[in-house]
Structures are given as C-alpha cells and as structure tokens.
PDB file of N, CA and C in Angstrom:
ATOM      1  N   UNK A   1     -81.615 -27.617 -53.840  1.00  0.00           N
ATOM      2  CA  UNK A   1     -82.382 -28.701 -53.245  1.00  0.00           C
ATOM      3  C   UNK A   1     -81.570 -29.990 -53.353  1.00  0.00           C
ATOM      4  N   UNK A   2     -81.410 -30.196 -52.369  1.00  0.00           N
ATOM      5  CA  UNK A   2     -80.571 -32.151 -52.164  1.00  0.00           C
ATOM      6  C   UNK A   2     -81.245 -33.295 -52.525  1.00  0.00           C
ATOM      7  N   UNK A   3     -81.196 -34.051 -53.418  1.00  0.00           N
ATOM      8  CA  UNK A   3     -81.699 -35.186 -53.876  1.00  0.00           C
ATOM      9  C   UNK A   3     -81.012 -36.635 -53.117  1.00  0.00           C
ATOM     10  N   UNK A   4     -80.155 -36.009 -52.028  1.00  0.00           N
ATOM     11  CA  UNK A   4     -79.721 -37.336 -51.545  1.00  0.00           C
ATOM     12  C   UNK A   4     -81.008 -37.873 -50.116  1.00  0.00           C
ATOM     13  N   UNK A   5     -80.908 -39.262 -50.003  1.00  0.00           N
ATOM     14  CA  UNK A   5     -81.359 -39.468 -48.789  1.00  0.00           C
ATOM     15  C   UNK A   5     -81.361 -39.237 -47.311  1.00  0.00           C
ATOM     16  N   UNK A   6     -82.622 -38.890 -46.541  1.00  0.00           N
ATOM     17  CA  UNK A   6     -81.360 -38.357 -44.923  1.00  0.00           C
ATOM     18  C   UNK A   6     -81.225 -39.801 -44.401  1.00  0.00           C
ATOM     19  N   UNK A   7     -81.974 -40.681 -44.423  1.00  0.00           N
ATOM     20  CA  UNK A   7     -81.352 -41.903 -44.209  1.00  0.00           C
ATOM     21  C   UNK A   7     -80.596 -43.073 -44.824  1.00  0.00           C
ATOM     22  N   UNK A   8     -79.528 -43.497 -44.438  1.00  0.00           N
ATOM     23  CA  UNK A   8     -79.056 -44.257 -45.053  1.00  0.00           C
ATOM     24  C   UNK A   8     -78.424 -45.519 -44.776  1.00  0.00           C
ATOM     25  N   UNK A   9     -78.580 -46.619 -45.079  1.00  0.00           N
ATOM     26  CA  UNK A   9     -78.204 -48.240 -44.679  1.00  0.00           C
ATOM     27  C   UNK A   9     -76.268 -48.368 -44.503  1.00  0.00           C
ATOM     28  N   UNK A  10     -76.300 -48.418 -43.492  1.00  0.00           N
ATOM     29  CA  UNK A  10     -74.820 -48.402 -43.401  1.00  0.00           C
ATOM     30  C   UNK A  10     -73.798 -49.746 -43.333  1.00  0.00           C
ATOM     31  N   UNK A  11     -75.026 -50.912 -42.423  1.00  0.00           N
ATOM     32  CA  UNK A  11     -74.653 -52.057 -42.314  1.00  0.00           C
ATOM     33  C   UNK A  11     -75.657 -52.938 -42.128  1.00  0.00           C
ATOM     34  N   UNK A  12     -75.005 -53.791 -42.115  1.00  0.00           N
ATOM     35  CA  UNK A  12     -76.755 -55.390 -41.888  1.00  0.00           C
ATOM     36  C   UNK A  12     -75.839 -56.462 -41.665  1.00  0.00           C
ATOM     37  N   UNK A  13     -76.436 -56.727 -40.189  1.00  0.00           N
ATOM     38  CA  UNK A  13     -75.849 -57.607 -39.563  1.00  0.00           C
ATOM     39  C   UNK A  13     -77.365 -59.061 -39.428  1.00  0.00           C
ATOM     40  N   UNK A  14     -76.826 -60.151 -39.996  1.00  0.00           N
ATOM     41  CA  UNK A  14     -77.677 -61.287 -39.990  1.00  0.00           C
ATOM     42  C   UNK A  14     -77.094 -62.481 -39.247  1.00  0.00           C
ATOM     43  N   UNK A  15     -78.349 -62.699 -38.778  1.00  0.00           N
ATOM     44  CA  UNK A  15     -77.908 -64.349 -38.095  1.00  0.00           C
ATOM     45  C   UNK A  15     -78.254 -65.647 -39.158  1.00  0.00           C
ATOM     46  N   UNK A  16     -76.925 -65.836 -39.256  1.00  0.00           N
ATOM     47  CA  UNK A  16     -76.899 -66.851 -40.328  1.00  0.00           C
ATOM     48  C   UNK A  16     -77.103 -66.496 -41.812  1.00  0.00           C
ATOM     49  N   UNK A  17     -76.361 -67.325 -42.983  1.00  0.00           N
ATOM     50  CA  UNK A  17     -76.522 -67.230 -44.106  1.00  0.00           C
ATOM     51  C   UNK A  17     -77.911 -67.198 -44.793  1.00  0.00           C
ATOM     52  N   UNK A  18     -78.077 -66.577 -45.936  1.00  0.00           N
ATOM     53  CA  UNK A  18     -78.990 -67.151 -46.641  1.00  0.00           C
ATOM     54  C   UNK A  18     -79.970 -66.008 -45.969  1.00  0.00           C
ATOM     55  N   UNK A  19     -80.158 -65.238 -45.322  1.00  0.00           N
ATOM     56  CA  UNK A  19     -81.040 -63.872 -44.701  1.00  0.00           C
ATOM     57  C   UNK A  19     -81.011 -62.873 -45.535  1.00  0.00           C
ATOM     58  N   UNK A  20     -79.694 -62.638 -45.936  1.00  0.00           N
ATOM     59  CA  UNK A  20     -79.538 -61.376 -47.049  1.00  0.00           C
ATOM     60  C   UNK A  20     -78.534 -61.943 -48.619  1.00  0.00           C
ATOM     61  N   UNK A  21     -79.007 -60.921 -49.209  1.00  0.00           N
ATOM     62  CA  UNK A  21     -78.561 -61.016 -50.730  1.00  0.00           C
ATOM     63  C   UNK A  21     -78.051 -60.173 -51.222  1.00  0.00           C
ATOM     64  N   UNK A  22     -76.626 -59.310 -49.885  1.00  0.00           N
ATOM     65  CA  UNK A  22     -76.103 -58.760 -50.724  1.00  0.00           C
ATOM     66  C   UNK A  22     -76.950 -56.892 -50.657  1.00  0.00           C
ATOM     67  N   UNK A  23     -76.132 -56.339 -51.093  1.00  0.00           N
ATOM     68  CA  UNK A  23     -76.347 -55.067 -51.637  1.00  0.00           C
ATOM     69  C   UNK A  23     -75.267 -53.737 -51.609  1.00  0.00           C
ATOM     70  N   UNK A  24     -76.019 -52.796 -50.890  1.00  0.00           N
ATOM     71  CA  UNK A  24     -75.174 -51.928 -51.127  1.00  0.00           C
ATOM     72  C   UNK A  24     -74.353 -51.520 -49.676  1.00  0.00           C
ATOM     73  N   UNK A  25     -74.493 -52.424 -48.579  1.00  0.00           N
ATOM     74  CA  UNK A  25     -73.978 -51.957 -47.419  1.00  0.00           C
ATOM     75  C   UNK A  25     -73.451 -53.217 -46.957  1.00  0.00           C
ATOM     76  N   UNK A  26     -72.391 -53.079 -46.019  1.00  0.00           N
ATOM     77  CA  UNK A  26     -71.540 -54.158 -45.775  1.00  0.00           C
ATOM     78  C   UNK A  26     -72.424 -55.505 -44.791  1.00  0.00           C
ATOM     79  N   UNK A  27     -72.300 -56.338 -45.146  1.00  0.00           N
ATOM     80  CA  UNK A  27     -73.230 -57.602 -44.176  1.00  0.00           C
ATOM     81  C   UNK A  27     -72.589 -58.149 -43.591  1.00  0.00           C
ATOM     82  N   UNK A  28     -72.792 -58.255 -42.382  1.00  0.00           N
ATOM     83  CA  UNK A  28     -71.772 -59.211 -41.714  1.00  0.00           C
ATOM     84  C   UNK A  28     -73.245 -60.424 -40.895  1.00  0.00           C
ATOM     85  N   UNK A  29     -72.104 -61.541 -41.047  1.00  0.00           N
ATOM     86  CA  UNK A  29     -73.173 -62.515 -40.506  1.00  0.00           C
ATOM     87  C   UNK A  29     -72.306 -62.945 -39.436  1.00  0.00           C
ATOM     88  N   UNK A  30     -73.438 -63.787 -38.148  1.00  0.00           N
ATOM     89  CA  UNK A  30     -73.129 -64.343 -36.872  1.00  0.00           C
ATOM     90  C   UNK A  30     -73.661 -64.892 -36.206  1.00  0.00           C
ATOM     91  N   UNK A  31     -73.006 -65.961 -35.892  1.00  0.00           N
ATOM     92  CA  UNK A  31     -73.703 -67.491 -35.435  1.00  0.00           C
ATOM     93  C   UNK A  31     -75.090 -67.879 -33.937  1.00  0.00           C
ATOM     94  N   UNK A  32     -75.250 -66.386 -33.378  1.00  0.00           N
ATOM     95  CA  UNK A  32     -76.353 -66.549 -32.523  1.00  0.00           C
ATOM     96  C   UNK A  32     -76.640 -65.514 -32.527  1.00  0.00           C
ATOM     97  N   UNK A  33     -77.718 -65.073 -31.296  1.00  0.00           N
ATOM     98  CA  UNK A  33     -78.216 -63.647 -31.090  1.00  0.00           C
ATOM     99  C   UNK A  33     -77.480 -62.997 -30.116  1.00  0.00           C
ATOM    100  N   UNK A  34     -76.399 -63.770 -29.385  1.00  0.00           N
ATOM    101  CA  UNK A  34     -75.937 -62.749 -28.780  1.00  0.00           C
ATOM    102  C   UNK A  34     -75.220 -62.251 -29.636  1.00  0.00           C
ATOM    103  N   UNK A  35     -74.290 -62.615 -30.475  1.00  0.00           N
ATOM    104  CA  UNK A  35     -73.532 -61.936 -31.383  1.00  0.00           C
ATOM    105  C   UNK A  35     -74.247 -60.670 -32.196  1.00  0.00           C
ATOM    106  N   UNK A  36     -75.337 -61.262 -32.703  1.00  0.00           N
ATOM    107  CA  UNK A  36     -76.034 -60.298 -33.434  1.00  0.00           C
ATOM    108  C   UNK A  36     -76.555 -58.887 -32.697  1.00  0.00           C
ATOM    109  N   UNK A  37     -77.081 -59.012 -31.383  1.00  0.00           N
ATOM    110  CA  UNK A  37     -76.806 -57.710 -30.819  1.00  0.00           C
ATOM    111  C   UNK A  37     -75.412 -56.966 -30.672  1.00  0.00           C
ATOM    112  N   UNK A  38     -74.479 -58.002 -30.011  1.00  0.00           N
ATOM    113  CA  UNK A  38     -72.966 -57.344 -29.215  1.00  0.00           C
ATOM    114  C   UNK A  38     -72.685 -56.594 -31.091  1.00  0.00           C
ATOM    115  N   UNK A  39     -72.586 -57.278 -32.213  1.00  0.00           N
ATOM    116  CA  UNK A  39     -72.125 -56.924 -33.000  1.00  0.00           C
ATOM    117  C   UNK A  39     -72.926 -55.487 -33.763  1.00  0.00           C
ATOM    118  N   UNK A  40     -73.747 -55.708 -33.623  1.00  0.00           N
ATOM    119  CA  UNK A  40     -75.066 -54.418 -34.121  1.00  0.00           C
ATOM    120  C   UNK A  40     -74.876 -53.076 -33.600  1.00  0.00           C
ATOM    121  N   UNK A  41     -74.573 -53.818 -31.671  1.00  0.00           N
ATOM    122  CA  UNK A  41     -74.491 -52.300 -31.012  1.00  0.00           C
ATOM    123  C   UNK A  41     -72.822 -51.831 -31.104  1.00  0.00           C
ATOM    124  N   UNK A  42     -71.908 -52.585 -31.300  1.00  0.00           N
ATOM    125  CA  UNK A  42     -70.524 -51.992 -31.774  1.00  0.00           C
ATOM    126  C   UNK A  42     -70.919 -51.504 -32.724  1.00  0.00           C
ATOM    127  N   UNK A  43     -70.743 -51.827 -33.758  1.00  0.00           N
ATOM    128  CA  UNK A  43     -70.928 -51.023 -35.361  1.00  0.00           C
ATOM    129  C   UNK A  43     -72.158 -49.936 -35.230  1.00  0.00           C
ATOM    130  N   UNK A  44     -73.174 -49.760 -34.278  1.00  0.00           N
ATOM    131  CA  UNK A  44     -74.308 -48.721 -34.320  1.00  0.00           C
ATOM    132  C   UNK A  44     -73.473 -47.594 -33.773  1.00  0.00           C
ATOM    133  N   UNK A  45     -72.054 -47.975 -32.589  1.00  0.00           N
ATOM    134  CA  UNK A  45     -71.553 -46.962 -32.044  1.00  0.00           C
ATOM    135  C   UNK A  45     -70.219 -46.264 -32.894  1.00  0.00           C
ATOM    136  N   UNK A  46     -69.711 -47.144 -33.228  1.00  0.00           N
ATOM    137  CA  UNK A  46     -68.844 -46.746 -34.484  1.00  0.00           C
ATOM    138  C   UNK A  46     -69.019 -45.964 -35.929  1.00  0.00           C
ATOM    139  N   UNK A  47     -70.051 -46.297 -36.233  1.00  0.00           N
ATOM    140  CA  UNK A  47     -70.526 -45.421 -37.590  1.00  0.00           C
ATOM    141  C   UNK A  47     -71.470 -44.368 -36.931  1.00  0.00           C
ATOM    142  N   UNK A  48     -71.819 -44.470 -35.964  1.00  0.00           N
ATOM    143  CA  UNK A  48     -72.780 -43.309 -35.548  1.00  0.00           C
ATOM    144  C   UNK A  48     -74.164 -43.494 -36.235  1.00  0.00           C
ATOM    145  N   UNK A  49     -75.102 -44.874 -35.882  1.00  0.00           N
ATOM    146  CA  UNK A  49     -76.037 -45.325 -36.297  1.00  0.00           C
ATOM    147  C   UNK A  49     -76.574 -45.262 -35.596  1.00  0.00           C
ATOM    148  N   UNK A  50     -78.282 -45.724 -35.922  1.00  0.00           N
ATOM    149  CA  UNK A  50     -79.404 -46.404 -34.902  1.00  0.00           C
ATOM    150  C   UNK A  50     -79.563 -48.147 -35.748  1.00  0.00           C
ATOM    151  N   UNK A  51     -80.097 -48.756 -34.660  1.00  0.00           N
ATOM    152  CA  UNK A  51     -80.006 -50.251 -35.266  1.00  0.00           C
ATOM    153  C   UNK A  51     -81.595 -50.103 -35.046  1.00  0.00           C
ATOM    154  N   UNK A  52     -82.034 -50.837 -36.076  1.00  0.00           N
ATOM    155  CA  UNK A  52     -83.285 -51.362 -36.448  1.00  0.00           C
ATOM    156  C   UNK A  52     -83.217 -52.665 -36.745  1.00  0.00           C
ATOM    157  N   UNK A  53     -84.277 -53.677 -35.911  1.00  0.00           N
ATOM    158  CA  UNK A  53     -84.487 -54.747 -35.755  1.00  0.00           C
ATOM    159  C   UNK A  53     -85.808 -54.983 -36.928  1.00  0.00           C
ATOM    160  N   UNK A  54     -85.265 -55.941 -37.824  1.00  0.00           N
ATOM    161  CA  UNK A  54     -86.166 -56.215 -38.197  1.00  0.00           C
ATOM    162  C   UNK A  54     -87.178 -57.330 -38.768  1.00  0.00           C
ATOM    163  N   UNK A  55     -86.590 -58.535 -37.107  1.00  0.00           N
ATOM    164  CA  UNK A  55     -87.253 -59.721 -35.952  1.00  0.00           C
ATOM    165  C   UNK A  55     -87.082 -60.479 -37.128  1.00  0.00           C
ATOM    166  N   UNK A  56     -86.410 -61.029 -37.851  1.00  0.00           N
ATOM    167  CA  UNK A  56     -86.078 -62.067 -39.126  1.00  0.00           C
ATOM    168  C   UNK A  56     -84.879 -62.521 -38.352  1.00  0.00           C
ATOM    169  N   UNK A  57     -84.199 -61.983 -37.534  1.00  0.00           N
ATOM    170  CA  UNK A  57     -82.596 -62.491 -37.311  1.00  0.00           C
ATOM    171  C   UNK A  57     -81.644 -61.581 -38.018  1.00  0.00           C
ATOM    172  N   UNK A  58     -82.244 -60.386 -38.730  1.00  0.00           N
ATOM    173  CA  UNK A  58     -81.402 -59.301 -39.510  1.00  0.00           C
ATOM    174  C   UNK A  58     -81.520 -58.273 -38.286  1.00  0.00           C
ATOM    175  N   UNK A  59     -80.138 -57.194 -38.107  1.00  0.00           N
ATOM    176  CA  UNK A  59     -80.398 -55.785 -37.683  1.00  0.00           C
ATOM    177  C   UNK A  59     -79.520 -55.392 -38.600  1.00  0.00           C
ATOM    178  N   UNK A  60     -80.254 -53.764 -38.718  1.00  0.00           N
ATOM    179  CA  UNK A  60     -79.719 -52.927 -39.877  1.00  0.00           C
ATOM    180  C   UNK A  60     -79.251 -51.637 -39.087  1.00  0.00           C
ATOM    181  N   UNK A  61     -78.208 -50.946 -39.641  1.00  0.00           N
ATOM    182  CA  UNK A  61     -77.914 -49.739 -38.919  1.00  0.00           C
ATOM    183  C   UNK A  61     -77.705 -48.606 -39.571  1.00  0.00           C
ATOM    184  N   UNK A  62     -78.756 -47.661 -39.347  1.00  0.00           N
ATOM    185  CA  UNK A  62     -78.928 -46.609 -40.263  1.00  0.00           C
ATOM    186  C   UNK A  62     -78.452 -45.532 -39.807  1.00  0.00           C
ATOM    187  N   UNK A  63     -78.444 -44.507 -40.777  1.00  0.00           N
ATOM    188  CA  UNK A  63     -77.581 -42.955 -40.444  1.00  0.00           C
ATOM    189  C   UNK A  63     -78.632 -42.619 -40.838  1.00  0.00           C
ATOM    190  N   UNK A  64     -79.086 -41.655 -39.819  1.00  0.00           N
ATOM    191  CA  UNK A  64     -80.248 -40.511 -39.775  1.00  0.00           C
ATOM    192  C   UNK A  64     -80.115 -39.437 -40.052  1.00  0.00           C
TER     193      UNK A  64
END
C-alpha cells in the first residue's frame, strides 16, 4: 500500500509579493495577470500539470 500522495503541488505562481510564504514547491511571482496566466500555462505544460486558480492572484499547478 502507497502512503504517498496522488496529488501533488508542483508550482505556485503569484501576482505580486507577500501572497505566499514559501514552502515546499517552487514560487514564482509576476507583475500582472497576464503574466500570471502566460506563466501558469507554460509551467502547467512543462511539468505535466493542471493549474488551479485560486482567485487571490495565486495559481497552483498540480500533478494528478
């Protein structure tokens, strides 16, 4: 039996500082919303994620 998670936080992309605190997945921050999509949906296609919005100015991109 696997005790690991099937999902997992791969990245977190925020608009603007001061949104996140850090953790266990890489954060990248960026200065509007277009960035914050263009940048969300590169890295969602690169790691082989889904992005979850979660309407703060954060998207997160998880492995399912």
């Amino acid at each position: 039996m696997s005790t690991q998670p099937k999902e997992t936080v791969l990245a977190i992309v925020a608009l603007g500082h001061g949104k996140v605190a850090g953790g266990g997945a890489p954060v990248f921050i960026v200065e509007d919303k277009e960035q914050l999509e263009k940048v969300s949906l590169y890295l969602s296609r690169v790691l082989n994620g889904a992005i979850h919005d979660l309407e703060n100015g954060v998207y997160i991109i998880v492995g399912h």
